[in-house]
C-alpha atoms as a PDB file:
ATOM      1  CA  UNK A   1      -5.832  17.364  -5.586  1.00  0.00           C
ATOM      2  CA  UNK A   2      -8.062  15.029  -7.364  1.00  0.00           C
ATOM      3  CA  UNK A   3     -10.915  13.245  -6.158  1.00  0.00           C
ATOM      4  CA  UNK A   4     -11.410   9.778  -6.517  1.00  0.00           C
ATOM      5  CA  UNK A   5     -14.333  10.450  -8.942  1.00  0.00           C
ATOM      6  CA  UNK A   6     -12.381  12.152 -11.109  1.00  0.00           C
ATOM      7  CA  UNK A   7      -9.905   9.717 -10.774  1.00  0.00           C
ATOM      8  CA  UNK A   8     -12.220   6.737 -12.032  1.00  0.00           C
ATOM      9  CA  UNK A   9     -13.626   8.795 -15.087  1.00  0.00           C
ATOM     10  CA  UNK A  10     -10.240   9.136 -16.053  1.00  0.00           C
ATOM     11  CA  UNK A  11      -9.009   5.321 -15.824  1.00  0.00           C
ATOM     12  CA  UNK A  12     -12.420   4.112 -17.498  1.00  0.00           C
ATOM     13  CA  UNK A  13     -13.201   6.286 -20.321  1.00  0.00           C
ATOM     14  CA  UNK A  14     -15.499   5.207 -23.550  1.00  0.00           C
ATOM     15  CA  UNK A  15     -12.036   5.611 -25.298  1.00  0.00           C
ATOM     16  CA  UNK A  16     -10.795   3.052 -23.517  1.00  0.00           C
ATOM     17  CA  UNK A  17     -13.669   0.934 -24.637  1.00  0.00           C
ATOM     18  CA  UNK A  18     -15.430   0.553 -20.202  1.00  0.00           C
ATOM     19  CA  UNK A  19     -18.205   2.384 -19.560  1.00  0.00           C
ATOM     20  CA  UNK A  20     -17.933   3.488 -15.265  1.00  0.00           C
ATOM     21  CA  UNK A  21     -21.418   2.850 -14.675  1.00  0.00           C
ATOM     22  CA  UNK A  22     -23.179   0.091 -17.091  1.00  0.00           C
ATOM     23  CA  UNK A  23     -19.931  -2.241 -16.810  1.00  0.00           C
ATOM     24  CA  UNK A  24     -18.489  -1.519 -13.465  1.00  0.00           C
ATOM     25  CA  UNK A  25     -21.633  -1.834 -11.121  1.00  0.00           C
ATOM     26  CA  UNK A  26     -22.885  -5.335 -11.872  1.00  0.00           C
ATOM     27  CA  UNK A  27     -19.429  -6.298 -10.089  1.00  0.00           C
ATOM     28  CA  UNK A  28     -19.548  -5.175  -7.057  1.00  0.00           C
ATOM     29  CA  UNK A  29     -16.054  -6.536  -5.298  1.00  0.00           C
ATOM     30  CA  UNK A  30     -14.632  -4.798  -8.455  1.00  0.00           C
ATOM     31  CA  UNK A  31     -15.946  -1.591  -7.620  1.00  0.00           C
ATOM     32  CA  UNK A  32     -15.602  -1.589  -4.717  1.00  0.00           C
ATOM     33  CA  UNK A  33     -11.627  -2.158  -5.144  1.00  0.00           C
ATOM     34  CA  UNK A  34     -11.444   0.348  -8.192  1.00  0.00           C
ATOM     35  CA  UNK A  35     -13.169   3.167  -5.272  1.00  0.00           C
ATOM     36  CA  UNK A  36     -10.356   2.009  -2.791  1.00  0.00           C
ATOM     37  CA  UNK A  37      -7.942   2.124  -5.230  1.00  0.00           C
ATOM     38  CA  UNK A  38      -9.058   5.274  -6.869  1.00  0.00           C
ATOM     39  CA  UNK A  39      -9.631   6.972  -3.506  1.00  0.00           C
ATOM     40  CA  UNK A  40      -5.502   5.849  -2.486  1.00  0.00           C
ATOM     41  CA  UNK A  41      -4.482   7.762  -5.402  1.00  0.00           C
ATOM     42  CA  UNK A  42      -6.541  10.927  -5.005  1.00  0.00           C
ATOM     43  CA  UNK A  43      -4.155  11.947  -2.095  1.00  0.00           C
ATOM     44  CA  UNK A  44      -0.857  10.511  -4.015  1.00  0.00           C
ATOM     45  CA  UNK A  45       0.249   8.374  -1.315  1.00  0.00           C
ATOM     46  CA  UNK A  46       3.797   7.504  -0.047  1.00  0.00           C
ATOM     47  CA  UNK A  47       4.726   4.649  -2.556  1.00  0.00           C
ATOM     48  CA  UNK A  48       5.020   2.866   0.875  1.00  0.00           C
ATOM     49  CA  UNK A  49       1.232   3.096   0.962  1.00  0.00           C
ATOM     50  CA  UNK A  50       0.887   1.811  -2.456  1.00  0.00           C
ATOM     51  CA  UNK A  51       3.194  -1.049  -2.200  1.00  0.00           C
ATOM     52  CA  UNK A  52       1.373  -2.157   1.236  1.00  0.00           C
ATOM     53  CA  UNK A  53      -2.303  -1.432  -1.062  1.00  0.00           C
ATOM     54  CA  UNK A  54      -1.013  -4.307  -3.872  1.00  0.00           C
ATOM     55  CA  UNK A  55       0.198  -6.780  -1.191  1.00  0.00           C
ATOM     56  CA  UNK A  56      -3.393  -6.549   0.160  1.00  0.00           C
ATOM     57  CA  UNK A  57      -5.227  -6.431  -3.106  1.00  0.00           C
ATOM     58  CA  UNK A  58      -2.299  -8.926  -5.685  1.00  0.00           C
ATOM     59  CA  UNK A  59      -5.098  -9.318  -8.240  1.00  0.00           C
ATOM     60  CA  UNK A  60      -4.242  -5.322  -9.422  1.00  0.00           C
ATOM     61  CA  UNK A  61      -0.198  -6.748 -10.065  1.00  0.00           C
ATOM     62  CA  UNK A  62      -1.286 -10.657 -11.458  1.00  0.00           C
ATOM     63  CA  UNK A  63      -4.136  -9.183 -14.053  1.00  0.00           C
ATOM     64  CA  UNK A  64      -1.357  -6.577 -15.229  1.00  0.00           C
ATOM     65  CA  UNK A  65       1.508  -8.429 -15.907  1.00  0.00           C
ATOM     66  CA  UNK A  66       0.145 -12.534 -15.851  1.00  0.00           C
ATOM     67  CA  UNK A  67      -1.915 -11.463 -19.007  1.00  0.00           C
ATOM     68  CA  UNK A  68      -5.372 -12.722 -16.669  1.00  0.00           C
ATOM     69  CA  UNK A  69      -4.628 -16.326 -16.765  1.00  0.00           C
ATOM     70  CA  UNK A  70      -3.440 -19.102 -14.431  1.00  0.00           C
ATOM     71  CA  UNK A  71      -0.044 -18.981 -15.943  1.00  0.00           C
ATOM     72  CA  UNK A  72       1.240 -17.096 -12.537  1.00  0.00           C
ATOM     73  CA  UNK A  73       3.094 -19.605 -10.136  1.00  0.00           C
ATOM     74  CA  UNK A  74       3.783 -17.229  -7.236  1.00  0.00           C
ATOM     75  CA  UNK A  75       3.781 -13.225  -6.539  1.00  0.00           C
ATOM     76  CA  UNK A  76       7.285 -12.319  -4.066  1.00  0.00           C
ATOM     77  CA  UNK A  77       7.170  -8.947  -1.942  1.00  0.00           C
ATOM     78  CA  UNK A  78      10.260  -7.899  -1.629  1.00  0.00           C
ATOM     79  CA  UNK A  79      12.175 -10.184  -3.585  1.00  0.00           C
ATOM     80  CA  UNK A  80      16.251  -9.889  -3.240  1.00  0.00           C
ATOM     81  CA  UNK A  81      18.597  -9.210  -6.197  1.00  0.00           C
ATOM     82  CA  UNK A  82      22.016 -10.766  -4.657  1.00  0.00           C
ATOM     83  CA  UNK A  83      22.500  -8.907  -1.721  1.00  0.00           C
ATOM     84  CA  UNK A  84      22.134  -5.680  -2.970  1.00  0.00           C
ATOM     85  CA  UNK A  85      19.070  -5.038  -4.043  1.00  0.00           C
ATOM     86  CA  UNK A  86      15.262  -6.165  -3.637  1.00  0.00           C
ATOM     87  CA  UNK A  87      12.291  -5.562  -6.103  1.00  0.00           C
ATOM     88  CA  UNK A  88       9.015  -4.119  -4.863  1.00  0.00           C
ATOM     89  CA  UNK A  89       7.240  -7.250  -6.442  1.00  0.00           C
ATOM     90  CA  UNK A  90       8.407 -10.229  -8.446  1.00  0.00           C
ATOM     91  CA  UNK A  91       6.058 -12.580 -10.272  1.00  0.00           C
ATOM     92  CA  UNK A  92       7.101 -15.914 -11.289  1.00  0.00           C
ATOM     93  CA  UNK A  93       5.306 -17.205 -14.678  1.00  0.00           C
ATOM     94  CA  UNK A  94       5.132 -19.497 -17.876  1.00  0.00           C
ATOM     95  CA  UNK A  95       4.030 -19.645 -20.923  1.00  0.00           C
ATOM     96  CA  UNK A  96       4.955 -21.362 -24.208  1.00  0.00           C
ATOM     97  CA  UNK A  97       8.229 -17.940 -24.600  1.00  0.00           C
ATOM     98  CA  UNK A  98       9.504 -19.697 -21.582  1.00  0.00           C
ATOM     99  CA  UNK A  99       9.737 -19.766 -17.951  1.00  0.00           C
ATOM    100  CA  UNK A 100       9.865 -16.040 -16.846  1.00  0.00           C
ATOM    101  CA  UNK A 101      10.083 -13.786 -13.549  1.00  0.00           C
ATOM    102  CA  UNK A 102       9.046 -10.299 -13.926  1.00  0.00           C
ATOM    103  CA  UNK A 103      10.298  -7.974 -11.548  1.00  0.00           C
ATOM    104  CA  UNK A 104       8.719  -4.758 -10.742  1.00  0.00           C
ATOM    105  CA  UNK A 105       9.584  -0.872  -9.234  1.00  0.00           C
ATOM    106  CA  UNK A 106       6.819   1.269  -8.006  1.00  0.00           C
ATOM    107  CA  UNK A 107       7.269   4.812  -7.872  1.00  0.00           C
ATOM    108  CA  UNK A 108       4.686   7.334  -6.386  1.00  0.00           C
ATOM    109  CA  UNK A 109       1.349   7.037  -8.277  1.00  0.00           C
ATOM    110  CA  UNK A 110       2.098  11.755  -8.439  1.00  0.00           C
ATOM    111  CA  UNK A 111       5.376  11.322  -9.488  1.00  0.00           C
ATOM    112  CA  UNK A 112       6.743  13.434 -12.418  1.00  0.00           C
ATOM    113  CA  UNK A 113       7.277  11.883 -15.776  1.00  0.00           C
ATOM    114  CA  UNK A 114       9.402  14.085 -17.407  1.00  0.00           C
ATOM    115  CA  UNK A 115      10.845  17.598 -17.212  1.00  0.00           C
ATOM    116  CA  UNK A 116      10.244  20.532 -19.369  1.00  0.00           C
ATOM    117  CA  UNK A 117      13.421  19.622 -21.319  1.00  0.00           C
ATOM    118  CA  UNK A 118      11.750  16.637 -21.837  1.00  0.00           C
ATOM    119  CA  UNK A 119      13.921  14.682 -19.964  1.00  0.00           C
ATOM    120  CA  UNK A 120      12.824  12.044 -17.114  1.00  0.00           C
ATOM    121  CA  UNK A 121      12.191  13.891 -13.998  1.00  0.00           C
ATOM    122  CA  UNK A 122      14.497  12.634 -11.018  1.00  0.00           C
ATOM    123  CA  UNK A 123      11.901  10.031  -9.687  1.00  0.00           C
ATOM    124  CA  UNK A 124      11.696   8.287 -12.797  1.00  0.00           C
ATOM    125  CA  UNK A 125      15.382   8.694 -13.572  1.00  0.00           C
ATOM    126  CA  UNK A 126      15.807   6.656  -9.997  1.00  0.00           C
ATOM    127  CA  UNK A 127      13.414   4.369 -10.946  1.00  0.00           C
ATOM    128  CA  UNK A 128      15.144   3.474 -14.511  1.00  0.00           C
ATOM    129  CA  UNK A 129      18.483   3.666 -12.423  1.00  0.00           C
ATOM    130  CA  UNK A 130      17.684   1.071  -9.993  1.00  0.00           C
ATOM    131  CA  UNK A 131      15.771  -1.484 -12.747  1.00  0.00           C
ATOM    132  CA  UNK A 132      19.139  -1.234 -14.561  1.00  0.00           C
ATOM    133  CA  UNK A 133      20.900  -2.172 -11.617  1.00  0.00           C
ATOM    134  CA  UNK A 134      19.216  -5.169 -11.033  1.00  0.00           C
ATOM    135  CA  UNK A 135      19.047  -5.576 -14.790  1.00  0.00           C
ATOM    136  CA  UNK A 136      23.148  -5.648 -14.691  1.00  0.00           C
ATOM    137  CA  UNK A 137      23.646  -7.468 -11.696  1.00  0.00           C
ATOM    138  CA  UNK A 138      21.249 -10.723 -13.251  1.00  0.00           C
ATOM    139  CA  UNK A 139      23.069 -10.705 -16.372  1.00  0.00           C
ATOM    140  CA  UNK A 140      25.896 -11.900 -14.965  1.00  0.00           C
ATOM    141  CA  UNK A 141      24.344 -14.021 -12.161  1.00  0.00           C
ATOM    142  CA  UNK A 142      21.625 -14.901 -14.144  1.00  0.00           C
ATOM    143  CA  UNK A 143      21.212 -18.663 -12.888  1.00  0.00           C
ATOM    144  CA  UNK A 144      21.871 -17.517  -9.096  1.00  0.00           C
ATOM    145  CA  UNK A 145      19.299 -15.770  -9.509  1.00  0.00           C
ATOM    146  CA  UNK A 146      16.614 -17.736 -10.972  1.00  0.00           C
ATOM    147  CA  UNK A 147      17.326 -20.659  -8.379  1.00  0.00           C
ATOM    148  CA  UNK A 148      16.659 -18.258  -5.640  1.00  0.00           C
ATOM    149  CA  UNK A 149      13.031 -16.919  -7.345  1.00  0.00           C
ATOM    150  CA  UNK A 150      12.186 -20.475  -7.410  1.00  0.00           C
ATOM    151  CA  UNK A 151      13.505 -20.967  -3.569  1.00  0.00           C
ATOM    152  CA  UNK A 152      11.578 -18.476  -2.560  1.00  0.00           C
ATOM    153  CA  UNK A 153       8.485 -19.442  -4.584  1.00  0.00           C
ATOM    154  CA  UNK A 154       8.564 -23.434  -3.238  1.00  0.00           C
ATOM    155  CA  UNK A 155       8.863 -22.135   0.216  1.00  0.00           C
ATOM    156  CA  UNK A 156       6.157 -19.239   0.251  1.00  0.00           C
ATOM    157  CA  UNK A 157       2.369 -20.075   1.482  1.00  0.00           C
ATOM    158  CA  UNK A 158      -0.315 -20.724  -0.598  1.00  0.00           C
ATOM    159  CA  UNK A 159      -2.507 -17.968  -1.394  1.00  0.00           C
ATOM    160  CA  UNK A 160      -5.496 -19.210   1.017  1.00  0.00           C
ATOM    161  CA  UNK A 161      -2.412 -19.739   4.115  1.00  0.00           C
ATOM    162  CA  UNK A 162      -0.943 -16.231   3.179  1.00  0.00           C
ATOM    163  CA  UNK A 163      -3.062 -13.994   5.773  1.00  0.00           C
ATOM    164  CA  UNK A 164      -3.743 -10.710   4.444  1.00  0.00           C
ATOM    165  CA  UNK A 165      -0.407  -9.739   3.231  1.00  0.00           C
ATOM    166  CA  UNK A 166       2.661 -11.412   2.089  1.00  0.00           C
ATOM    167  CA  UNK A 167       4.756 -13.644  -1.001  1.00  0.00           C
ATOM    168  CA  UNK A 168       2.189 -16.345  -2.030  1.00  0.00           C
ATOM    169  CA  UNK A 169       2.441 -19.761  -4.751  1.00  0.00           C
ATOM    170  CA  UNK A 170      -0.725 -20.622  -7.087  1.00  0.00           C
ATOM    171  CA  UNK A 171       0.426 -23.990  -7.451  1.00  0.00           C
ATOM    172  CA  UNK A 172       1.891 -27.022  -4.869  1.00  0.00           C
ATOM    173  CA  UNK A 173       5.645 -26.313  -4.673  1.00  0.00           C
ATOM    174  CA  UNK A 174       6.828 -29.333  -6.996  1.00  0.00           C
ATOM    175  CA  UNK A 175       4.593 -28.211  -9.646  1.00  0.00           C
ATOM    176  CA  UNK A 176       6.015 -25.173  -9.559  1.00  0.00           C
ATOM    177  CA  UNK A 177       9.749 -26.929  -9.741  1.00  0.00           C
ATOM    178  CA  UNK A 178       8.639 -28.804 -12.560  1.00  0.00           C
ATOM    179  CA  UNK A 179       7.042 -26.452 -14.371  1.00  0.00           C
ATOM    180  CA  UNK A 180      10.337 -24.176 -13.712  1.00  0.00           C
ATOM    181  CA  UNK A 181      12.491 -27.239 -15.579  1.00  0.00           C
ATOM    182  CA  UNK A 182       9.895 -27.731 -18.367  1.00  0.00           C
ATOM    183  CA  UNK A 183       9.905 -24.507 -19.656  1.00  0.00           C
ATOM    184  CA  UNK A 184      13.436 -23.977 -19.004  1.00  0.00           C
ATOM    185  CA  UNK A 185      14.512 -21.811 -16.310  1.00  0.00           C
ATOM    186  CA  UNK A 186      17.747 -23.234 -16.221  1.00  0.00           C
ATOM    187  CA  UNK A 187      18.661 -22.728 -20.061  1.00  0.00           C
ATOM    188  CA  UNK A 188      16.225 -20.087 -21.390  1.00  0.00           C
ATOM    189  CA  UNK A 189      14.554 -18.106 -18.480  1.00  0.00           C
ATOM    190  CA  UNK A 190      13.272 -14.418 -19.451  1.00  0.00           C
ATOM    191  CA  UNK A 191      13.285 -11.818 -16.969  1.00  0.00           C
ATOM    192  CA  UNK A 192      11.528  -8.172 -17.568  1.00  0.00           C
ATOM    193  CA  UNK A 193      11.570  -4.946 -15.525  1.00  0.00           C
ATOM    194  CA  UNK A 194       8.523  -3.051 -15.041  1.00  0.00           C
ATOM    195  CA  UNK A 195       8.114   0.287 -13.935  1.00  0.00           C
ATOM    196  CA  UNK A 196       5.085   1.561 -12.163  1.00  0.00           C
ATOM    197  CA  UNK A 197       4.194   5.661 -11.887  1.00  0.00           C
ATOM    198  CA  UNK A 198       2.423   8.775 -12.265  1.00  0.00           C
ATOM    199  CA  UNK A 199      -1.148   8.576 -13.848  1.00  0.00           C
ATOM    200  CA  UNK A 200      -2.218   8.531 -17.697  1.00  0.00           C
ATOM    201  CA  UNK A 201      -4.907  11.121 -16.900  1.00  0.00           C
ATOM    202  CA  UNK A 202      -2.498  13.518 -15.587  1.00  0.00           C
ATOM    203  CA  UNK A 203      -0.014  13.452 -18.274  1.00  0.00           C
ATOM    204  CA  UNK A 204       0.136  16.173 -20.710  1.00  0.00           C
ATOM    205  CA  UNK A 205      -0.185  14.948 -24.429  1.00  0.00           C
ATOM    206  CA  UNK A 206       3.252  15.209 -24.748  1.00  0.00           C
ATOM    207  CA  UNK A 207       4.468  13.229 -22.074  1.00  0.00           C
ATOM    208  CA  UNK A 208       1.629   9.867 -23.120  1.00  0.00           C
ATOM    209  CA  UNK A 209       3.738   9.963 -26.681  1.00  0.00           C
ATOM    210  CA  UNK A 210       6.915  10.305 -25.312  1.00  0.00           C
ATOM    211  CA  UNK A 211       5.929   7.301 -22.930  1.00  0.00           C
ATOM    212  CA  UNK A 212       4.338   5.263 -25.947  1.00  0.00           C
ATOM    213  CA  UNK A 213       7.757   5.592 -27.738  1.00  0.00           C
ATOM    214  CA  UNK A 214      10.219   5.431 -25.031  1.00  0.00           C
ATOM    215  CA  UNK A 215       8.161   1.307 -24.266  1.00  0.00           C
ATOM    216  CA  UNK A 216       7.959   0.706 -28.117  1.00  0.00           C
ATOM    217  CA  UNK A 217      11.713   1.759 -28.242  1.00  0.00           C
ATOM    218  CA  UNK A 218      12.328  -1.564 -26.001  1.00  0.00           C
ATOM    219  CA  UNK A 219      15.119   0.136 -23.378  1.00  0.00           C
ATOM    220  CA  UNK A 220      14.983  -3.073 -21.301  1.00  0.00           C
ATOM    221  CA  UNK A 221      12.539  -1.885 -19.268  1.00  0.00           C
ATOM    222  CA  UNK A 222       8.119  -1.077 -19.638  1.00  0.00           C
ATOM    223  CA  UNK A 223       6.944   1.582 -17.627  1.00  0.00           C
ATOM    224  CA  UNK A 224       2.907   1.494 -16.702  1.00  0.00           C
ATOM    225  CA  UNK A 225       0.977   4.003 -15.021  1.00  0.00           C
ATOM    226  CA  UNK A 226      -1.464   3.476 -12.211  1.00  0.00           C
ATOM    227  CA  UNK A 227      -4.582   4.078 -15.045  1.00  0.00           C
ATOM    228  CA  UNK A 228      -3.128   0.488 -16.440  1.00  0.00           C
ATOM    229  CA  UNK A 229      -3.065  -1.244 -13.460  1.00  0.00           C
ATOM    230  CA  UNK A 230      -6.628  -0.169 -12.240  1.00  0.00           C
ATOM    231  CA  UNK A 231      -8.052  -1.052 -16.150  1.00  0.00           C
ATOM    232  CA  UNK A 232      -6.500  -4.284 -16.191  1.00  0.00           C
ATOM    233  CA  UNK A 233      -7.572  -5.053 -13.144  1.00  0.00           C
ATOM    234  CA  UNK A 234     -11.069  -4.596 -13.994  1.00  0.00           C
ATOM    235  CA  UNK A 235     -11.377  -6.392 -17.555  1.00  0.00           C
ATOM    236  CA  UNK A 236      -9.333  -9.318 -16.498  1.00  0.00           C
ATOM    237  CA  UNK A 237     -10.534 -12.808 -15.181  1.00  0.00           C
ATOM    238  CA  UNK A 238      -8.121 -12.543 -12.249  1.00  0.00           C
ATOM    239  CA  UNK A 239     -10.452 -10.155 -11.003  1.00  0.00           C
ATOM    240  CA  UNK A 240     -12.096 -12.242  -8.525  1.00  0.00           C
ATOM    241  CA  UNK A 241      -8.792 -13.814  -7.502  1.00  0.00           C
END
């Protein structure tokens, strides 16, 4: 088992271009959340424990996939697909490609990537499994869908009125609804799946390329380890979210 030391040398490297100690220590909140986030993943938690660490800390989940800028409207726990199935997370978010939701899967942070046929190991074959799934079901019920996202973003709590845990909005609910018609949610709304497992650091050379070509191969899904989560969380603006 790792230790969370280990854990941080390996998410900030110089090759990654963040040095641990000159650019992580000025900013203390951040380090302090890269140490509990680091220290979480040292004894590759339940994904239960993980999903429960991002509801408390959304910043790791808005800096990742809002590209660190106010263009996030709300984050949903827990969001429903139909009646069938419900994301871990769902983000709600514009820019000028549209109006877009972005729904994501966690998986255990010591989760398998791949076998030693090369294959995806069974966690990750569930995890592409169930994004397709939703991925199937929206394509048909595509504008059912995208009314309910919005639903549920109008109606959550602000950020600040949230508590500690729990679906939030950025914005007062009928900027969000206008926003949703401006940039077209109900003619041209994007949706992307995002899978989130295993570690960079503890993938063998083999399985980073195979990961680097199975997201540049577009399958209708991006899968992201915990390493990108933690860096992105640290160079972004959202950081003090």
């Amino acid at each position: 088992m790792s230790n969370p030391e280990t854990i941080l040398r390996e998410i900030f490297t110089r090759q990654a271009g963040i040095d641990l100690k000159a650019d992580m220590a000025p900013q203390v909140p951040g380090y302090d959340l890269m140490v509990e986030f680091a220290t979480l993943l040292a004894r590759d938690p339940a994904e239960e424990e993980i999903q429960d660490f991002l509801d408390r800390h959304p910043q790791l989940l808005l800096s990742t996939f809002g590209a660190g800028d106010p263009s996030i409207l709300a984050c949903l726990v827990k969001p429903p697909i139909g009646t069938q199935y419900r994301a871990d997370f769902g983000l709600l978010r514009y820019d000028q490609g549209g109006f877009q939701v972005i729904l994501v899967e966690l998986e255990r942070s010591g989760a398998r990537l791949l076998t030693k046929a090369k294959t995806p190991a069974q966690q990750y074959q569930r995890a592409i499994g169930q994004v397709l799934d939703w991925k199937t079901w929206i394509e048909v019920n595509k504008r059912t869908f995208i009314s309910e996202m919005i639903r549920l973003a109008v109606n959550a709590p602000t950020l600040a009125q949230r508590g500690s845990r729990g679906s939030f909005r950025t914005r007062d609910a009928k900027h969000i609804e206008g926003i949703a018609r401006q940039y077209g949610s109900d003619t041209l709304p994007r949706i992307s799946y995002q899978i989130v497992i295993s570690r960079w650091g503890v993938l063998s050379e083999a399985e980073q390329t195979r990961l680097i070509l199975t997201n540049q191969g577009q399958p209708g899904y991006a899968t992201n380890t915990y390493d990108q989560l933690a860096r992105q969380a640290f160079v972004s603006p959202w950081r003090g979210y």
